[in-house]
PDB file of N, CA and C in Angstrom:
ATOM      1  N   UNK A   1     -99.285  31.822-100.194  1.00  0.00           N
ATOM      2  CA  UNK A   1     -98.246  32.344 -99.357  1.00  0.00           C
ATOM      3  C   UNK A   1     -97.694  31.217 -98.506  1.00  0.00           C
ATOM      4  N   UNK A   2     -96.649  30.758 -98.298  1.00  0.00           N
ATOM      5  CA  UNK A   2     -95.899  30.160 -97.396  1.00  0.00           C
ATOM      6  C   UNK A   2     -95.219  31.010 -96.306  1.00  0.00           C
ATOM      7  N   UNK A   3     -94.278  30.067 -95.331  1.00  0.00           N
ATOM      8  CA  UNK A   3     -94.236  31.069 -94.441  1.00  0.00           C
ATOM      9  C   UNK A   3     -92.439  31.835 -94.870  1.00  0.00           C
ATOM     10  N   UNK A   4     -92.130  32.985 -93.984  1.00  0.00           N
ATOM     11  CA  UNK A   4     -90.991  34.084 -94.746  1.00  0.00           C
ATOM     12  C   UNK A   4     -90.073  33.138 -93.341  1.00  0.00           C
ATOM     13  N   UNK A   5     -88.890  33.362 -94.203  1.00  0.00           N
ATOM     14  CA  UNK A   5     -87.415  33.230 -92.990  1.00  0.00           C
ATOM     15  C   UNK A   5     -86.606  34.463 -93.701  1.00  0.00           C
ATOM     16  N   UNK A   6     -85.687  34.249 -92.624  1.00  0.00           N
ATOM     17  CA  UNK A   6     -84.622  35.057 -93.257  1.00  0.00           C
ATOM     18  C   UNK A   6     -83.151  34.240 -93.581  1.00  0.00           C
ATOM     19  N   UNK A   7     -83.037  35.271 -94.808  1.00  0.00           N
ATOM     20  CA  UNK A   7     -82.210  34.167 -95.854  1.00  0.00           C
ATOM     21  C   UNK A   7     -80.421  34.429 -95.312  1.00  0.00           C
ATOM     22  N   UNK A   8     -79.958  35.306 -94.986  1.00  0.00           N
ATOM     23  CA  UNK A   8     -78.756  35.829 -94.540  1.00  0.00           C
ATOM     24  C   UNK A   8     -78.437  35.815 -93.396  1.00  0.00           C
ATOM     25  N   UNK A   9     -79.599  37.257 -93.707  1.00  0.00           N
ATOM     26  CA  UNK A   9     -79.555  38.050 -92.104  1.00  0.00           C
ATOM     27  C   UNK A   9     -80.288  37.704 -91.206  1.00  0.00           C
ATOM     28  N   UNK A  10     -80.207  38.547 -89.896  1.00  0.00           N
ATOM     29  CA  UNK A  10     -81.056  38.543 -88.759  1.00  0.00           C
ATOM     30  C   UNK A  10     -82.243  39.541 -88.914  1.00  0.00           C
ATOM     31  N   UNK A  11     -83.387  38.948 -89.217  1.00  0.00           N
ATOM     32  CA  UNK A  11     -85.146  40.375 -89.417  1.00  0.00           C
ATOM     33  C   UNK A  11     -84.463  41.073 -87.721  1.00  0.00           C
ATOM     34  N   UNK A  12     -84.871  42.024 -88.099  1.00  0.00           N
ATOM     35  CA  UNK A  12     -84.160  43.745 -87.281  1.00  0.00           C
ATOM     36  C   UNK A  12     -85.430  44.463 -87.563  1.00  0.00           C
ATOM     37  N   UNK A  13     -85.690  45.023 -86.590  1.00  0.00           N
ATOM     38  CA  UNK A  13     -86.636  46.152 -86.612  1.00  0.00           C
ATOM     39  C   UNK A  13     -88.740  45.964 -86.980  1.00  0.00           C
ATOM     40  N   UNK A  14     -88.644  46.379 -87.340  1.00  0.00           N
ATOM     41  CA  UNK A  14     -90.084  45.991 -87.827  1.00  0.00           C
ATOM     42  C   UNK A  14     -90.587  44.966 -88.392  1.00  0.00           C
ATOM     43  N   UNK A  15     -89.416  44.466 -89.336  1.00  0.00           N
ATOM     44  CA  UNK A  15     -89.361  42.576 -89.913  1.00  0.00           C
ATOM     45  C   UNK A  15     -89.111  42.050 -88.548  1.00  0.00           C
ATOM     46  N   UNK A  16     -88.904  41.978 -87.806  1.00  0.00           N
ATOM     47  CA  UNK A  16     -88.801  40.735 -86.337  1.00  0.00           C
ATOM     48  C   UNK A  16     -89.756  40.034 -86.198  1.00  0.00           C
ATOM     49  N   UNK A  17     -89.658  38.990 -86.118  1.00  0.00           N
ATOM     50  CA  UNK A  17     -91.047  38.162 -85.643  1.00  0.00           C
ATOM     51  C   UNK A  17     -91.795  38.177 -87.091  1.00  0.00           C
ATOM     52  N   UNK A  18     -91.856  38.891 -87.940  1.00  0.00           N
ATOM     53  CA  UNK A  18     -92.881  38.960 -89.566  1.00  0.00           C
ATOM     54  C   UNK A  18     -92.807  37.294 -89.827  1.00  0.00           C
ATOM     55  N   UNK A  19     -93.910  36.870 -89.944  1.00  0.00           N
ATOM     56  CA  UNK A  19     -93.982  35.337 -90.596  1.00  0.00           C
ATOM     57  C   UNK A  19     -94.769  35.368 -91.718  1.00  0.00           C
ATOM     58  N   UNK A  20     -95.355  34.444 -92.472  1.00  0.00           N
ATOM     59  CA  UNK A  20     -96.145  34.241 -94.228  1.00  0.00           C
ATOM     60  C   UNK A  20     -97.321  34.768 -93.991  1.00  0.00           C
ATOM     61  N   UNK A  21     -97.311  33.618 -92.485  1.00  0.00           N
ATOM     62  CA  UNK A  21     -98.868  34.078 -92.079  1.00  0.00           C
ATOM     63  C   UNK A  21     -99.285  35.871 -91.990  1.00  0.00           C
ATOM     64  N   UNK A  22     -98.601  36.511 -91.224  1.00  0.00           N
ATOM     65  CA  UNK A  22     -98.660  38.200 -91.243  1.00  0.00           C
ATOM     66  C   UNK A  22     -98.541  38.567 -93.042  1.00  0.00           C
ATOM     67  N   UNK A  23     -98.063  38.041 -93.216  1.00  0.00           N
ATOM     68  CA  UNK A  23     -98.116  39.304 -94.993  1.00  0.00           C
ATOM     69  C   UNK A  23     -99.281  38.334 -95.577  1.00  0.00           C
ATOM     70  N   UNK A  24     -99.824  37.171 -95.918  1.00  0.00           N
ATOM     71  CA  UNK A  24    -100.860  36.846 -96.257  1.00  0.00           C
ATOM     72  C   UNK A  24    -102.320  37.426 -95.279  1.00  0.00           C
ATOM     73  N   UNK A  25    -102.074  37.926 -94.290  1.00  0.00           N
ATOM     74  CA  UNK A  25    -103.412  38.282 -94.006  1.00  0.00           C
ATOM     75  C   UNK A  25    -102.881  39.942 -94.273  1.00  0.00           C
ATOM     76  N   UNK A  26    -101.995  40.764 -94.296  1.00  0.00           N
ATOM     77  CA  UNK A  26    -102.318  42.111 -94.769  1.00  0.00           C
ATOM     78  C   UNK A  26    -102.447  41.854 -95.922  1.00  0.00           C
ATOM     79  N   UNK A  27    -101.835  40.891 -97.349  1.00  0.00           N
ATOM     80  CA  UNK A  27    -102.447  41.074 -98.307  1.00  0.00           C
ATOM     81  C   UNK A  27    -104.188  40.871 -98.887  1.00  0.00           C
ATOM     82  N   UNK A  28    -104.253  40.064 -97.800  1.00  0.00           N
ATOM     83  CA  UNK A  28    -105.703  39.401 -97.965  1.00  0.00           C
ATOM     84  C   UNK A  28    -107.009  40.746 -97.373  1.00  0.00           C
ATOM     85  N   UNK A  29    -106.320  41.775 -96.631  1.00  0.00           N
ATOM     86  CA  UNK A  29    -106.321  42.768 -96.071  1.00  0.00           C
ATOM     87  C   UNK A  29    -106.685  43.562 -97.355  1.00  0.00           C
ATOM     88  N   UNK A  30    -106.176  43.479 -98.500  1.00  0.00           N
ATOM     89  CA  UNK A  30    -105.939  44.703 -99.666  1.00  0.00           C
ATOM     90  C   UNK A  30    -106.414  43.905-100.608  1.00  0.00           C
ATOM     91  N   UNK A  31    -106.804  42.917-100.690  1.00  0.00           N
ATOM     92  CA  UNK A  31    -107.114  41.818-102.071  1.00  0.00           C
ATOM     93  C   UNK A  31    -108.276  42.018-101.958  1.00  0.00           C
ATOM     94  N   UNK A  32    -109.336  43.186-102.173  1.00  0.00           N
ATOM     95  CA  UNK A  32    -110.654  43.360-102.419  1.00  0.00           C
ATOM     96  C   UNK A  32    -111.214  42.339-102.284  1.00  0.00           C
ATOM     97  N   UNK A  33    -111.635  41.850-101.509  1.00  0.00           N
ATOM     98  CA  UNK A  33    -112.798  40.368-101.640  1.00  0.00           C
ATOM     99  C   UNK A  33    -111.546  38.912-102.798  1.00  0.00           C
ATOM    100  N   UNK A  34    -110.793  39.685-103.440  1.00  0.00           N
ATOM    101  CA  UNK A  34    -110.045  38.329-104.319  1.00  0.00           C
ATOM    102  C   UNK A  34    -109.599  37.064-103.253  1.00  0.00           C
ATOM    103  N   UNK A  35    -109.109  35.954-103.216  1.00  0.00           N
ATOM    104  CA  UNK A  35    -108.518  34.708-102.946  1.00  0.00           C
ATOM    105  C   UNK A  35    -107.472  35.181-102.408  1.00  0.00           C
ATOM    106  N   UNK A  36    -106.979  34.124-101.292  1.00  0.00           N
ATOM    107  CA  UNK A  36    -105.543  34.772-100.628  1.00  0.00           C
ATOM    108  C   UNK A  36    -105.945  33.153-100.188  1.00  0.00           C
ATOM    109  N   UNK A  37    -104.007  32.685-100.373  1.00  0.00           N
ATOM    110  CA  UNK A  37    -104.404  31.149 -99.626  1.00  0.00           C
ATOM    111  C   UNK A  37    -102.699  31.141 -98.761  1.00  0.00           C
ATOM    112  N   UNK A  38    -103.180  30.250 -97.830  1.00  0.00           N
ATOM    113  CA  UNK A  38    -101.860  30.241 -96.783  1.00  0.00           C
ATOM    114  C   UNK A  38    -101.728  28.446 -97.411  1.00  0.00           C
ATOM    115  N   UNK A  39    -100.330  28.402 -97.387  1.00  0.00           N
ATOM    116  CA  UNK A  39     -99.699  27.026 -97.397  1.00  0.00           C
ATOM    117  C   UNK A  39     -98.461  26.831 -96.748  1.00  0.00           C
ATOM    118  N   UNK A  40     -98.440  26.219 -95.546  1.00  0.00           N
ATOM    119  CA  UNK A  40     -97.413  25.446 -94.623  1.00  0.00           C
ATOM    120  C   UNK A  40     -96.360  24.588 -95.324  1.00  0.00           C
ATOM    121  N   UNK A  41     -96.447  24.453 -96.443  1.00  0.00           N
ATOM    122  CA  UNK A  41     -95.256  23.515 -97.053  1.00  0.00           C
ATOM    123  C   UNK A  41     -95.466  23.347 -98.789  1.00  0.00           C
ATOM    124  N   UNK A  42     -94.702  23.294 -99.322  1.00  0.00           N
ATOM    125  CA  UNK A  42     -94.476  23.231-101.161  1.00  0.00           C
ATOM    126  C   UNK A  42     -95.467  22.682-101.625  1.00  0.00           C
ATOM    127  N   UNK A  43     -95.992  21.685-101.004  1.00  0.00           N
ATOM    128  CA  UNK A  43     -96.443  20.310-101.416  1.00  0.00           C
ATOM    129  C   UNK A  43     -98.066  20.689-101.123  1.00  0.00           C
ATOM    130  N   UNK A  44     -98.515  21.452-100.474  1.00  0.00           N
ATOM    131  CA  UNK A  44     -99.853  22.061-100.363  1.00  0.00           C
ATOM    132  C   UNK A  44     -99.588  22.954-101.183  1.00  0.00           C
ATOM    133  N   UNK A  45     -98.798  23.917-101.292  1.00  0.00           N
ATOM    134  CA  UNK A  45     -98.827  25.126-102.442  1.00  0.00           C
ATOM    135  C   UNK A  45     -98.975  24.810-103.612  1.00  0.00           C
ATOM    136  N   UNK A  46     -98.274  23.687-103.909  1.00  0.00           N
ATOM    137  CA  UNK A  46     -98.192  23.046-105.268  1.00  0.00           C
ATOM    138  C   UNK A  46     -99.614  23.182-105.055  1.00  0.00           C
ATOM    139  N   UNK A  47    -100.614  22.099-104.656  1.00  0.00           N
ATOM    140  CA  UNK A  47    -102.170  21.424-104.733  1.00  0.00           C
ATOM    141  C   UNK A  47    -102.797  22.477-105.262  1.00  0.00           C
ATOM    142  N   UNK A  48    -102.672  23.478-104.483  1.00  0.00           N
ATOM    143  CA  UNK A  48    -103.383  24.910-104.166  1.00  0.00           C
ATOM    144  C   UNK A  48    -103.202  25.360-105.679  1.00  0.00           C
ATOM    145  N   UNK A  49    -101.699  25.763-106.009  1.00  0.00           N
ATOM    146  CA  UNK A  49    -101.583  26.550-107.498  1.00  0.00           C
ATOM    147  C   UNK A  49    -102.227  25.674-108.986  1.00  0.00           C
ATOM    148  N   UNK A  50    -102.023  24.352-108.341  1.00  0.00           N
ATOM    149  CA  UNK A  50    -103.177  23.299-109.846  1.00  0.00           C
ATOM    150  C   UNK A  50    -104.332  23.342-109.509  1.00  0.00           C
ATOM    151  N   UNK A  51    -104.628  23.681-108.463  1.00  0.00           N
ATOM    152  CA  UNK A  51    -106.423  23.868-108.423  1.00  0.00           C
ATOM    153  C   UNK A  51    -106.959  24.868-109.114  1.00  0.00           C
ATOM    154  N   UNK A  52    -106.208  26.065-108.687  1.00  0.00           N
ATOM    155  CA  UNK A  52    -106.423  27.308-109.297  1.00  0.00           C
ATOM    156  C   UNK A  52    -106.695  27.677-110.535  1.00  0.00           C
ATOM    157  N   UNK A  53    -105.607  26.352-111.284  1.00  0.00           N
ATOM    158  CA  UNK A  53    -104.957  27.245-112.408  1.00  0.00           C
ATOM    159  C   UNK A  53    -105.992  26.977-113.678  1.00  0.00           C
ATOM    160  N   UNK A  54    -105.725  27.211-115.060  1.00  0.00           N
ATOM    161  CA  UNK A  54    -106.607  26.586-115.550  1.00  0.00           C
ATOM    162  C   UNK A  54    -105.622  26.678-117.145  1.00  0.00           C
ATOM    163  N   UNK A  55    -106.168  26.219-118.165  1.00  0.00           N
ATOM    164  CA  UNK A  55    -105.211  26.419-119.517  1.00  0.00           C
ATOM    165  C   UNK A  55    -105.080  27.613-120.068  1.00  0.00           C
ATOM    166  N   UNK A  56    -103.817  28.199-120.060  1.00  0.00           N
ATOM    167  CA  UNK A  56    -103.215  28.913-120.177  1.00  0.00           C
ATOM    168  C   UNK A  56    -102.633  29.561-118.940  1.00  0.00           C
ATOM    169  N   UNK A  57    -103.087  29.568-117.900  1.00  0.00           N
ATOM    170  CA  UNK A  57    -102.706  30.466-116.745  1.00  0.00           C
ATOM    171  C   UNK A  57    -101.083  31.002-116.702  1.00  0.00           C
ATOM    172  N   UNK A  58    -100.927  31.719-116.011  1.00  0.00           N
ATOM    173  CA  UNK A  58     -99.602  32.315-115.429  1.00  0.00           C
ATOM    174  C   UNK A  58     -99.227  32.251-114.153  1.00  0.00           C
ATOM    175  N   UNK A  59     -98.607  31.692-113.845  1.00  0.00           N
ATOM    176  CA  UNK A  59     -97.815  31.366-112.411  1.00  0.00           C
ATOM    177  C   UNK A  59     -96.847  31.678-111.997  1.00  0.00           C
ATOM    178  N   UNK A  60     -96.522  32.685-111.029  1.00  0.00           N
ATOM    179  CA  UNK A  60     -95.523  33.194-110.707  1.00  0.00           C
ATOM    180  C   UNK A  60     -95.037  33.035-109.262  1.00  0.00           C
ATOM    181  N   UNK A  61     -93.926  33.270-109.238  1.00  0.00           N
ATOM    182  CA  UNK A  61     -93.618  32.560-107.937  1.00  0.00           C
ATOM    183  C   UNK A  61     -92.593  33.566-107.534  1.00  0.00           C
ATOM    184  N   UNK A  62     -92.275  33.758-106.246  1.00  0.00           N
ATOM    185  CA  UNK A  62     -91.427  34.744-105.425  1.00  0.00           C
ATOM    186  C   UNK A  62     -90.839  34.671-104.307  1.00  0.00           C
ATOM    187  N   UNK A  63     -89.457  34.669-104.163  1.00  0.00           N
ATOM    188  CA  UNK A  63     -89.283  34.029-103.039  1.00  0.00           C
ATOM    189  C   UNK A  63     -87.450  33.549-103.286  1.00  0.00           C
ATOM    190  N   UNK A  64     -87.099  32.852-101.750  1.00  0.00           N
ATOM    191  CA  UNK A  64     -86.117  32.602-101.765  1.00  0.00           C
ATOM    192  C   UNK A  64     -85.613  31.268-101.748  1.00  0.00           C
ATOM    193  N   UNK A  65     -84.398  30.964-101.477  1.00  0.00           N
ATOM    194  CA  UNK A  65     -84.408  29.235-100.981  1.00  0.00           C
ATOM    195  C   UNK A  65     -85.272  28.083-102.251  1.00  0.00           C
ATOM    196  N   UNK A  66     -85.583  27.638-101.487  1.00  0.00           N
ATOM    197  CA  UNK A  66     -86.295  26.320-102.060  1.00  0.00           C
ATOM    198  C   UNK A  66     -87.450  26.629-102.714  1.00  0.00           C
ATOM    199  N   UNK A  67     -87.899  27.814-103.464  1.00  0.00           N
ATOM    200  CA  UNK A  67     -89.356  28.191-103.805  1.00  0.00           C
ATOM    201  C   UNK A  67     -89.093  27.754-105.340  1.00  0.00           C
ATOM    202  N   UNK A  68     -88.033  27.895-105.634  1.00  0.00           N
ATOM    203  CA  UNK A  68     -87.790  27.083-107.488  1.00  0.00           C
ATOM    204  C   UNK A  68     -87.955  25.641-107.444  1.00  0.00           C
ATOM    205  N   UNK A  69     -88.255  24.919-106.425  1.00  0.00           N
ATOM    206  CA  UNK A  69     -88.825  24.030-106.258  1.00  0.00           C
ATOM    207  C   UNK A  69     -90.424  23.334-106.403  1.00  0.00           C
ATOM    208  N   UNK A  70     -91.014  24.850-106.140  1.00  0.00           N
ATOM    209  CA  UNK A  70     -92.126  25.021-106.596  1.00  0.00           C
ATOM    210  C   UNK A  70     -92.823  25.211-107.789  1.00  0.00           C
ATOM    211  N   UNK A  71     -92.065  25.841-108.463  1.00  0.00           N
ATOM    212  CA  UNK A  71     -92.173  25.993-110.187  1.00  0.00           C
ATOM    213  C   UNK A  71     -91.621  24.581-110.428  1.00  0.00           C
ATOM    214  N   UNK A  72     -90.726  23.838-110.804  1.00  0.00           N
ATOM    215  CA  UNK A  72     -90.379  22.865-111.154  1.00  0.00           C
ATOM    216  C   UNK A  72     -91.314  21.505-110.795  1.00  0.00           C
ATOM    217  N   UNK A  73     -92.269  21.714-109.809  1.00  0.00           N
ATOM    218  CA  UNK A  73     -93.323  20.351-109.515  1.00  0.00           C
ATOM    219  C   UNK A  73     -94.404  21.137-110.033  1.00  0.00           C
ATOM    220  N   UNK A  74     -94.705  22.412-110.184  1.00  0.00           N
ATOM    221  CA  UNK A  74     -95.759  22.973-111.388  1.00  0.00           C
ATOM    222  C   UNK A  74     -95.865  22.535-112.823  1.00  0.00           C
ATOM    223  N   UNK A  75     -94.456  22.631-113.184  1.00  0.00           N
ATOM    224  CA  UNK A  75     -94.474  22.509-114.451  1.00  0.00           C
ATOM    225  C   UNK A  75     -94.031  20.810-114.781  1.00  0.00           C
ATOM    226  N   UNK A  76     -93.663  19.862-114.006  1.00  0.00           N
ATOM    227  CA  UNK A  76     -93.946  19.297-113.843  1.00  0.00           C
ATOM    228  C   UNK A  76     -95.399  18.488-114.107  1.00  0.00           C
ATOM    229  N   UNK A  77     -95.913  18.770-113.524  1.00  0.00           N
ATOM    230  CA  UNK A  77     -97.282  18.213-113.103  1.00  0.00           C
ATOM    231  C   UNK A  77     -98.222  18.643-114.732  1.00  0.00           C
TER     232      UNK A  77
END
């Protein structure tokens, strides 16, 4: 998880203030005991998703802005 902005608009209402950090710990919240990792910038996420991964894996990515940036130094690498 990296951290969320908003891409347009102004977060209103219950999104206000929501950062990566808040939805990585409610998901980590619901991820039965599984892995949940926080990353501050591409370049740790990247590290993080080749550590993980292994031959064959699937990597998916979600997101706005600059996150196809992230697939592209994946596949990359």
């Amino acid at each position: 998880m990296l951290d969320v902005y908003a891409a347009r608009e102004e977060p209103v209402g219950p999104l206000e203030g929501v950062s990566g950090l808040d939805v990585l710990r409610a998901a980590a919240d619901r991820a039965g005991g599984r892995a949940t990792y926080w990353a501050p910038d591409l370049e740790v996420a990247s590290r993080i998703a080749r550590s993980r991964a292994s031959e064959g894996s699937i990597i998916a990515t979600l997101g706005a802005g600059d996150i196809t940036k992230l697939s592209d130094r994946l596949v990359e690498s």
